[in-house]
PDB file of N, CA and C in Angstrom:
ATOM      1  N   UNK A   1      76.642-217.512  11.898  1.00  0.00           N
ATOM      2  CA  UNK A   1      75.329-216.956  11.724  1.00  0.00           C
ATOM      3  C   UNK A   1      75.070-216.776  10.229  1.00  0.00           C
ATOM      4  N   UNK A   2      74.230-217.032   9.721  1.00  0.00           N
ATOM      5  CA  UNK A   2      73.692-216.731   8.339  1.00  0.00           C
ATOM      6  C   UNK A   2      72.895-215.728   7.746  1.00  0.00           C
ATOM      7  N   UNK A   3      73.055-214.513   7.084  1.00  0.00           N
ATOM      8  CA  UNK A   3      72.531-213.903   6.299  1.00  0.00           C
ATOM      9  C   UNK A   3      71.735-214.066   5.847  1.00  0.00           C
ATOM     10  N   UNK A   4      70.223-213.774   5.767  1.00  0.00           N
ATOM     11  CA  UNK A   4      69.288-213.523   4.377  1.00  0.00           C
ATOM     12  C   UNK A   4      69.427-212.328   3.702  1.00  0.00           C
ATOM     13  N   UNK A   5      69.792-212.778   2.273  1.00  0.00           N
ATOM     14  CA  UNK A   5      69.685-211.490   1.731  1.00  0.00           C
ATOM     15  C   UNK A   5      68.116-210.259   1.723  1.00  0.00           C
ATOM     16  N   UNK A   6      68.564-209.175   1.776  1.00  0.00           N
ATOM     17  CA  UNK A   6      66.800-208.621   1.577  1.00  0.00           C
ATOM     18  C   UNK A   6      65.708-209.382   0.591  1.00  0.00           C
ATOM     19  N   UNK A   7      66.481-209.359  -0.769  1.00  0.00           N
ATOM     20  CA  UNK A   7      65.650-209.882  -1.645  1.00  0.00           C
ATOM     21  C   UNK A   7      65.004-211.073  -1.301  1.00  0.00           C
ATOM     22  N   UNK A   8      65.249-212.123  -0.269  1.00  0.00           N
ATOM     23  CA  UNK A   8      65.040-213.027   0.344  1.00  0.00           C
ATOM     24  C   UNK A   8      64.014-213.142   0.957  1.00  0.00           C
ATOM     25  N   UNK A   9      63.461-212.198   1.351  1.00  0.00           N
ATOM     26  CA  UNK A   9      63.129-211.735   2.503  1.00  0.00           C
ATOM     27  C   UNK A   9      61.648-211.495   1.747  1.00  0.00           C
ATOM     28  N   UNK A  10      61.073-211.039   0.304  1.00  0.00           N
ATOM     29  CA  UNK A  10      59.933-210.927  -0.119  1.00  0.00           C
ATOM     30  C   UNK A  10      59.463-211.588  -1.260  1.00  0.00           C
ATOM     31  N   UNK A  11      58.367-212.174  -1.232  1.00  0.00           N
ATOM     32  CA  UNK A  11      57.763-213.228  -2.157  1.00  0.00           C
ATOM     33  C   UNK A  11      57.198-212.177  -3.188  1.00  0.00           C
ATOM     34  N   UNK A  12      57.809-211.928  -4.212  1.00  0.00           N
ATOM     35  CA  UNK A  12      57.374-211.124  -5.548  1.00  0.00           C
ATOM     36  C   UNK A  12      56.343-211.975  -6.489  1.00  0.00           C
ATOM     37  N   UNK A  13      55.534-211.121  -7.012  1.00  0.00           N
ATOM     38  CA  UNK A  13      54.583-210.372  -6.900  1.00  0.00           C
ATOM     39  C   UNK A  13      54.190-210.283  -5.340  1.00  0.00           C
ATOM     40  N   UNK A  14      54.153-208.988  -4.765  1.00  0.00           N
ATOM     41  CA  UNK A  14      53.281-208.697  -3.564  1.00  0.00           C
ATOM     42  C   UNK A  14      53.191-207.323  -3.233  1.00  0.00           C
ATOM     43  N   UNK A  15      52.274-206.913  -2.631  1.00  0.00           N
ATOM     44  CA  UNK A  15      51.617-206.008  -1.843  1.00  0.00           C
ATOM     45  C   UNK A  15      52.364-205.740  -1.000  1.00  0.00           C
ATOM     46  N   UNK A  16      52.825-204.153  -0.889  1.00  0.00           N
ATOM     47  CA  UNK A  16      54.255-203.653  -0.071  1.00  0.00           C
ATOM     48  C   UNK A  16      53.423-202.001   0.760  1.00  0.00           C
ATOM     49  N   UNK A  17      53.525-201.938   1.537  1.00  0.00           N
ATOM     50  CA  UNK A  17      52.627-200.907   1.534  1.00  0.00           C
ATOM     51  C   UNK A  17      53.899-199.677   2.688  1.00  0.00           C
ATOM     52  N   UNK A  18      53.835-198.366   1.408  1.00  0.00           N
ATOM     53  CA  UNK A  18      54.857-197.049   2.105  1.00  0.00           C
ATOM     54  C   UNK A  18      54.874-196.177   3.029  1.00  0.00           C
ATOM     55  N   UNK A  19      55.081-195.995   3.961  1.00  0.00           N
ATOM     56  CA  UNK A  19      54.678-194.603   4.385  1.00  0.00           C
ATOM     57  C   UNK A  19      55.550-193.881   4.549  1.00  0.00           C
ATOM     58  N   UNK A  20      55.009-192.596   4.059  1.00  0.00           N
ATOM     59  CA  UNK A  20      56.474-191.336   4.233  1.00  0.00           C
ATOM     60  C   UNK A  20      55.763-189.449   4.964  1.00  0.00           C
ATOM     61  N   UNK A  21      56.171-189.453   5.640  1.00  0.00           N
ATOM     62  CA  UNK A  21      56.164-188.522   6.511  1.00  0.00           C
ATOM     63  C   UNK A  21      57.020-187.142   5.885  1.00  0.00           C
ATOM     64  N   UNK A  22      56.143-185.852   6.225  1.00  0.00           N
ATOM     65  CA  UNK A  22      56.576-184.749   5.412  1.00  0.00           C
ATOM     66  C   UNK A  22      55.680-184.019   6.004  1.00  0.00           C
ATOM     67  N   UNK A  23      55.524-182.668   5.343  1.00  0.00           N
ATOM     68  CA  UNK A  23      55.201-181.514   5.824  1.00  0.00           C
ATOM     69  C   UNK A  23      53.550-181.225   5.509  1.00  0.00           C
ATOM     70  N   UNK A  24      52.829-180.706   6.277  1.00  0.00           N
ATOM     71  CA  UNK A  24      50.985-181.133   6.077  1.00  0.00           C
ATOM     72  C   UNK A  24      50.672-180.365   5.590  1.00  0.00           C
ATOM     73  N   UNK A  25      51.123-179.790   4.215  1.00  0.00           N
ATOM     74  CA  UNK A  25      50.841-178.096   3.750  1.00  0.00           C
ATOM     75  C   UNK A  25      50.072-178.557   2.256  1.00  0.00           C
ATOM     76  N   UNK A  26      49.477-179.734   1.877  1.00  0.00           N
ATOM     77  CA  UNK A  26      48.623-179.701   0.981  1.00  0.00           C
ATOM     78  C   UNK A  26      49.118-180.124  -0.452  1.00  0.00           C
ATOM     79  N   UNK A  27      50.595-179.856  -0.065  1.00  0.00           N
ATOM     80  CA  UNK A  27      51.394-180.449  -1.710  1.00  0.00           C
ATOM     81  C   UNK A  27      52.140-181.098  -1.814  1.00  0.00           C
ATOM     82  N   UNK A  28      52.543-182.104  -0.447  1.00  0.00           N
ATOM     83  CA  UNK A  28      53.561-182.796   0.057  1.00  0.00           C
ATOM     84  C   UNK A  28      53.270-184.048  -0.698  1.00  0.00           C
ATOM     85  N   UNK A  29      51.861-184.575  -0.457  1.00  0.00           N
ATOM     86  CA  UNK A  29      51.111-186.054  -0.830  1.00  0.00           C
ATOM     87  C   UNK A  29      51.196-185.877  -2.258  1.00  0.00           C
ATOM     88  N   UNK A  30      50.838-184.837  -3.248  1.00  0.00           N
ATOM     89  CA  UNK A  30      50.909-184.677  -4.451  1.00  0.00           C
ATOM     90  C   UNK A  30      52.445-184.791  -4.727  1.00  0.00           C
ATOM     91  N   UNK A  31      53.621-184.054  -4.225  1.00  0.00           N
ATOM     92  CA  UNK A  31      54.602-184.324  -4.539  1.00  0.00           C
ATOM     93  C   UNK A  31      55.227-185.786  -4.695  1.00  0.00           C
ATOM     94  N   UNK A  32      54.600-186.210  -3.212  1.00  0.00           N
ATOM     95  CA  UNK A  32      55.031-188.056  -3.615  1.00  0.00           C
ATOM     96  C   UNK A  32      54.125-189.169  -4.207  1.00  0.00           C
ATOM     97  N   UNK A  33      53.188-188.394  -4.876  1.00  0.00           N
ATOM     98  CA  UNK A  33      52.440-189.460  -5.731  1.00  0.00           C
ATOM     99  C   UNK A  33      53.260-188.969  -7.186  1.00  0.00           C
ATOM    100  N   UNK A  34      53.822-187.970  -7.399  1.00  0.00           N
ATOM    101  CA  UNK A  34      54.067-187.570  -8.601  1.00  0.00           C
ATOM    102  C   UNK A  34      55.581-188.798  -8.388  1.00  0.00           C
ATOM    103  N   UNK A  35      56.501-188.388  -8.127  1.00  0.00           N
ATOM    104  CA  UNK A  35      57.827-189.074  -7.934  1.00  0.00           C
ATOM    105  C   UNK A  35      57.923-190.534  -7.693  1.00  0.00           C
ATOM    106  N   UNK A  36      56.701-190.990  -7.411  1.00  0.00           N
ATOM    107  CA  UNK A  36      56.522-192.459  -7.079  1.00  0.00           C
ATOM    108  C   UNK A  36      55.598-193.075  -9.071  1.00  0.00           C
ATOM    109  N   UNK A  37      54.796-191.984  -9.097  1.00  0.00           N
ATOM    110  CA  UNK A  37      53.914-191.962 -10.343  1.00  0.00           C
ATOM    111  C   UNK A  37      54.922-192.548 -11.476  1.00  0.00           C
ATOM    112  N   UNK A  38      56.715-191.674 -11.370  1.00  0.00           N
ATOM    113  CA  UNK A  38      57.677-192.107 -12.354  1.00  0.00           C
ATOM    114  C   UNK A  38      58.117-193.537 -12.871  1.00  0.00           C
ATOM    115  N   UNK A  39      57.780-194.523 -11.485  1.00  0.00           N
ATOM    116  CA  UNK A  39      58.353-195.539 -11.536  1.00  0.00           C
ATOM    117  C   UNK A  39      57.500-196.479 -11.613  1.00  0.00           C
ATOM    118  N   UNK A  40      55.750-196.830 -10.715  1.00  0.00           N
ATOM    119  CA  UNK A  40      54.525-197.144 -11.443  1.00  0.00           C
ATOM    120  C   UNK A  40      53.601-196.422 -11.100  1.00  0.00           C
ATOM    121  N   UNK A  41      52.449-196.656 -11.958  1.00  0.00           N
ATOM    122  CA  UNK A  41      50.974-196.141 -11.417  1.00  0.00           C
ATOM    123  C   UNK A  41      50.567-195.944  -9.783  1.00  0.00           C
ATOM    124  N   UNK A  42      50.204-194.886  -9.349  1.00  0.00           N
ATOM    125  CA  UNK A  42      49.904-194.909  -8.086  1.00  0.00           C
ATOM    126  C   UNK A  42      48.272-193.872  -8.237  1.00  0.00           C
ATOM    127  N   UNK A  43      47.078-194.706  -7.855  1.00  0.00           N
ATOM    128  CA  UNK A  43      46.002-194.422  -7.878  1.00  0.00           C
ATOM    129  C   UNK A  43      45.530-193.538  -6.826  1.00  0.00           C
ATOM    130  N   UNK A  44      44.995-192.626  -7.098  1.00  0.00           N
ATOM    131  CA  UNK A  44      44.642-191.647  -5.690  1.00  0.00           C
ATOM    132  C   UNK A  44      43.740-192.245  -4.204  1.00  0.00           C
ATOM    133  N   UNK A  45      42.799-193.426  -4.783  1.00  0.00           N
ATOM    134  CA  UNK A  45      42.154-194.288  -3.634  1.00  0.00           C
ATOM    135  C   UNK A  45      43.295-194.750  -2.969  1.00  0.00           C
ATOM    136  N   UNK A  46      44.558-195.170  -3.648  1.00  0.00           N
ATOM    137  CA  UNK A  46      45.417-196.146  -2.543  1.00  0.00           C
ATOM    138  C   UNK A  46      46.072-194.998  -1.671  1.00  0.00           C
ATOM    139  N   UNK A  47      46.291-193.947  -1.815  1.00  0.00           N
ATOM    140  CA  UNK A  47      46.492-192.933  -0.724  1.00  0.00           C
ATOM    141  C   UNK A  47      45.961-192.645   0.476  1.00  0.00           C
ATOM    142  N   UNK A  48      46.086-192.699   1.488  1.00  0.00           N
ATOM    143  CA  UNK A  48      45.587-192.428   2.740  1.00  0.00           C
ATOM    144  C   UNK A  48      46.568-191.287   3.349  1.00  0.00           C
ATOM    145  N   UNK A  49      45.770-190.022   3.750  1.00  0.00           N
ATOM    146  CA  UNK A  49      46.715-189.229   4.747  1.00  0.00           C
ATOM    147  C   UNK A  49      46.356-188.942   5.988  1.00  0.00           C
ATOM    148  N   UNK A  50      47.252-188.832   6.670  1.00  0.00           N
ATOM    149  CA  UNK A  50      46.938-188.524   8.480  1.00  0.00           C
ATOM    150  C   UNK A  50      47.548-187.878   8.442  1.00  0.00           C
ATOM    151  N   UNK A  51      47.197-186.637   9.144  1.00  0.00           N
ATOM    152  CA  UNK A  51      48.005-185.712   9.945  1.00  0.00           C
ATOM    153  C   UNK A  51      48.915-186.252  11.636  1.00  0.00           C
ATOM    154  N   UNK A  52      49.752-185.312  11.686  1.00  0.00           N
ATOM    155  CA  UNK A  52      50.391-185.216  13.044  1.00  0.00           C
ATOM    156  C   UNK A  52      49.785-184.857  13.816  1.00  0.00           C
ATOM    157  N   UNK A  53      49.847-185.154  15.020  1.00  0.00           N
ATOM    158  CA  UNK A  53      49.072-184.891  16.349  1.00  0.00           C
ATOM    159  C   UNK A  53      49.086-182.807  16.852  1.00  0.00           C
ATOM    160  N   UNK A  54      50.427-182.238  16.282  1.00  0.00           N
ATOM    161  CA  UNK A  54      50.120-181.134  16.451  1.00  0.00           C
ATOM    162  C   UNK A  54      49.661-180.440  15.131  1.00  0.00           C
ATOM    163  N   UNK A  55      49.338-181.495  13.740  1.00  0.00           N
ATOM    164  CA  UNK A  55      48.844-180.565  12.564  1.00  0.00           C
ATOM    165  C   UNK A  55      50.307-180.238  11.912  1.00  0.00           C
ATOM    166  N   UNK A  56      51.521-179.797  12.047  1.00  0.00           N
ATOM    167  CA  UNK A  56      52.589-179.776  11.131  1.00  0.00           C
ATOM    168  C   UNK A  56      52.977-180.536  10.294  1.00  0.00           C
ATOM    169  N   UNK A  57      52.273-182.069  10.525  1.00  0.00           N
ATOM    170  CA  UNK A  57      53.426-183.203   9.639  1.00  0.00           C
ATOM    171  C   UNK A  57      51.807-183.871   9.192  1.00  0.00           C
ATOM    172  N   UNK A  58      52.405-184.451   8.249  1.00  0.00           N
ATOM    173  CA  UNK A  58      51.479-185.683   8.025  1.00  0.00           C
ATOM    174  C   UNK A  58      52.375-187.306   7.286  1.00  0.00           C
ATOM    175  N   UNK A  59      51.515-188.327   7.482  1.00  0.00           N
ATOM    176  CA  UNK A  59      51.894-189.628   7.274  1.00  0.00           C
ATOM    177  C   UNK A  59      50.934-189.291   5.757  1.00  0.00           C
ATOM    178  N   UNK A  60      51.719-189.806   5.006  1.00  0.00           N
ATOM    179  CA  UNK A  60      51.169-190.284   3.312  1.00  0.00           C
ATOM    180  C   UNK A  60      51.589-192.197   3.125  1.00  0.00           C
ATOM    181  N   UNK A  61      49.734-192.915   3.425  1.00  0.00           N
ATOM    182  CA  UNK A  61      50.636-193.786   3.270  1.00  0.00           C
ATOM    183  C   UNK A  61      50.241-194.394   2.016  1.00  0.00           C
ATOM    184  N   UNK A  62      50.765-195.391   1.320  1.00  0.00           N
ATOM    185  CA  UNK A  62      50.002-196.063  -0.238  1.00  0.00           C
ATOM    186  C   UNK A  62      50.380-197.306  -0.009  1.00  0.00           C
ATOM    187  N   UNK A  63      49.346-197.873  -0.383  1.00  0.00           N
ATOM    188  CA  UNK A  63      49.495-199.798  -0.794  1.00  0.00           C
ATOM    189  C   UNK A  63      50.084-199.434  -2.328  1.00  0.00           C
ATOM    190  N   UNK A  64      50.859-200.495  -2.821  1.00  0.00           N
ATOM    191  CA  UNK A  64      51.524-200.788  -4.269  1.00  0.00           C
ATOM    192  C   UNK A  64      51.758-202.019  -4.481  1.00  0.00           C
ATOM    193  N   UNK A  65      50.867-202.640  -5.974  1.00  0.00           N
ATOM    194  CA  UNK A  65      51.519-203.579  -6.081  1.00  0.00           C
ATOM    195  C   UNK A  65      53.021-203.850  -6.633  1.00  0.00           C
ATOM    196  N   UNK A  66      54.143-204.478  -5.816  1.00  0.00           N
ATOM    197  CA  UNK A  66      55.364-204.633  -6.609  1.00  0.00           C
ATOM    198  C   UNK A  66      55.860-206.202  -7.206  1.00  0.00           C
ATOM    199  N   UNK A  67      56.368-205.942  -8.370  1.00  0.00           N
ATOM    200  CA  UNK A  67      56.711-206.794  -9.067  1.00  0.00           C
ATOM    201  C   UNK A  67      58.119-207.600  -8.739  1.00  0.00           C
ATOM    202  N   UNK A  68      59.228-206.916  -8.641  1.00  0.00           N
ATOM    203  CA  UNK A  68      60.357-207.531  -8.082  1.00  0.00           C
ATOM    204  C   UNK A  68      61.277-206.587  -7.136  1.00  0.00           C
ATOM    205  N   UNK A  69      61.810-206.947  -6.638  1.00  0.00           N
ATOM    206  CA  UNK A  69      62.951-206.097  -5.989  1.00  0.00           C
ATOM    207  C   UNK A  69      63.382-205.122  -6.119  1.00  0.00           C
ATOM    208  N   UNK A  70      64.396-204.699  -7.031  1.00  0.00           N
ATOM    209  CA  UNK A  70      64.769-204.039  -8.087  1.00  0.00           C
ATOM    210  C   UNK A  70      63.589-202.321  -8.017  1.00  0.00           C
ATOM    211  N   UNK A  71      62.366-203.089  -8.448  1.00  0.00           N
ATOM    212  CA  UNK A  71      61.388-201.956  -8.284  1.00  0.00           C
ATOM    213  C   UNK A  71      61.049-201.565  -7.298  1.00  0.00           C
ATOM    214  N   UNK A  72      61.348-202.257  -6.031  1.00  0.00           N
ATOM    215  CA  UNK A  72      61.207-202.435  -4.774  1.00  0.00           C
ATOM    216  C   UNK A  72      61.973-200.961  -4.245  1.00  0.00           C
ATOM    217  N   UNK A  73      63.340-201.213  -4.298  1.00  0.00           N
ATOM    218  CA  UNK A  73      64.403-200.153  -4.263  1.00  0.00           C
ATOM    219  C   UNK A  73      63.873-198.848  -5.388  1.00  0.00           C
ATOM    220  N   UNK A  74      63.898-199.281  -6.293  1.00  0.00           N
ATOM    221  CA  UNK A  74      63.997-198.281  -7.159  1.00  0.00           C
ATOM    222  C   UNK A  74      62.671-196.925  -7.068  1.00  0.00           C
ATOM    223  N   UNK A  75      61.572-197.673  -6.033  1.00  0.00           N
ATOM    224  CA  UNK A  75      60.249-196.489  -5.304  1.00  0.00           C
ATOM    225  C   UNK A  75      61.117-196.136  -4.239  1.00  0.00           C
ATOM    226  N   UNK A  76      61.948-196.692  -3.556  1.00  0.00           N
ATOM    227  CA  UNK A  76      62.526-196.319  -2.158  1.00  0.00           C
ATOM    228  C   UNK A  76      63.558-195.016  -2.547  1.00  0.00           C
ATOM    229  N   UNK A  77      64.062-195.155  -3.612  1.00  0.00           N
ATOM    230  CA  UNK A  77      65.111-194.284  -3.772  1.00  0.00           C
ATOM    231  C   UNK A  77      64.577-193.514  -4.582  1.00  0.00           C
ATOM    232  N   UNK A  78      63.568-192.711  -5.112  1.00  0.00           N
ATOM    233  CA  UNK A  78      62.631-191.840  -5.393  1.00  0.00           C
ATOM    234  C   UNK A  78      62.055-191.030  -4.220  1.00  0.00           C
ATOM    235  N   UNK A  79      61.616-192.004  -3.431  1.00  0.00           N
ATOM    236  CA  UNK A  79      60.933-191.263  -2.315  1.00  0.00           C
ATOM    237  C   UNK A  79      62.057-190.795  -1.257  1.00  0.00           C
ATOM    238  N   UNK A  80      63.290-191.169  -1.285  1.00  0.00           N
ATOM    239  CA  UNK A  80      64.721-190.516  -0.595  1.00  0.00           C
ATOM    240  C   UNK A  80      65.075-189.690  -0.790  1.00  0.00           C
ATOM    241  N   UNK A  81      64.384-189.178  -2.370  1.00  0.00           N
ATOM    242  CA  UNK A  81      64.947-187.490  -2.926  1.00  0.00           C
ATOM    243  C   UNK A  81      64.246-186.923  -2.831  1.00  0.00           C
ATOM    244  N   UNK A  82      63.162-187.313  -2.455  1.00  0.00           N
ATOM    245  CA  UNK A  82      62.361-186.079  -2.174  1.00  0.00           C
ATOM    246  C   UNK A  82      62.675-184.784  -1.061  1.00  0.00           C
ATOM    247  N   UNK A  83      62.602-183.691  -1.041  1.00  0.00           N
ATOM    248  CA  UNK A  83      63.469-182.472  -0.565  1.00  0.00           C
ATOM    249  C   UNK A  83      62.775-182.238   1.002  1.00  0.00           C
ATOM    250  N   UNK A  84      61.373-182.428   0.426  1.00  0.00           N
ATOM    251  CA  UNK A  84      60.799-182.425   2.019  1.00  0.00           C
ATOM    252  C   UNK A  84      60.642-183.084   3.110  1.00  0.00           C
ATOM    253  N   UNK A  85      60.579-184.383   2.792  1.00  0.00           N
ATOM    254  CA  UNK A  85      60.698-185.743   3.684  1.00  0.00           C
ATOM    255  C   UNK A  85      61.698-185.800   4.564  1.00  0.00           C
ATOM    256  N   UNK A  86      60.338-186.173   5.605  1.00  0.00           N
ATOM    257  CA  UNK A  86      61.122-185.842   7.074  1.00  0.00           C
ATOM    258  C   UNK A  86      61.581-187.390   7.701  1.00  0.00           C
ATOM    259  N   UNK A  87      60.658-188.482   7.115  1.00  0.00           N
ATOM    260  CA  UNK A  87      61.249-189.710   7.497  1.00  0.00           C
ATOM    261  C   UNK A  87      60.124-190.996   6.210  1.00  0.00           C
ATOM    262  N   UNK A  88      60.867-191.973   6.320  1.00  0.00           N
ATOM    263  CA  UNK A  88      60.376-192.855   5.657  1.00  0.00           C
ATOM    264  C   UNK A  88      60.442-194.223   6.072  1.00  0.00           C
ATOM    265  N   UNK A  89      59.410-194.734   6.218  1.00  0.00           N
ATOM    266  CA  UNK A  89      59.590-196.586   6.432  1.00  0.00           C
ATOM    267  C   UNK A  89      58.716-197.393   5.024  1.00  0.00           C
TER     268      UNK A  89
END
């Protein structure tokens, strides 16, 4: 059986789009535009938030353009430290 590596797997330059799930208290989405902000620009239009069906959680999601891999990981593992995040795809 043969392996693709991940990097394999995406045609750079492209449009990658995040979503990360956390707590719906108003400073969650600011927290991960700030921590994502470190690594590139993230514009407040590309943000979209939904709440959870009972109101506790919400989905933060953002389109980004990414450049290579590397940067690929390197938003993923920003948004992994974040303290509140309850899940991420």
């Amino acid at each position: 059986m043969t392996t693709i590596p991940p990097e394999k797997l995406f045609k750079f330059p492209c449009d990658h789009l995040f979503k990360v799930f956390g707590p719906n208290d108003g400073e969650f989405a600011e927290e991960v535009r700030s921590a994502v902000s470190g690594v590139t620009p993230v514009a407040l239009d590309a943000m979209r938030l939904r709440p959870s069906a009972g109101g506790a959680h919400q989905c933060v999601s953002f389109l980004l353009h990414v450049y290579n891999y590397p940067q690929l990981l390197l938003i993923y593992s920003v948004l992994k430290q974040l303290p509140r995040l309850r899940y991420l795809l």
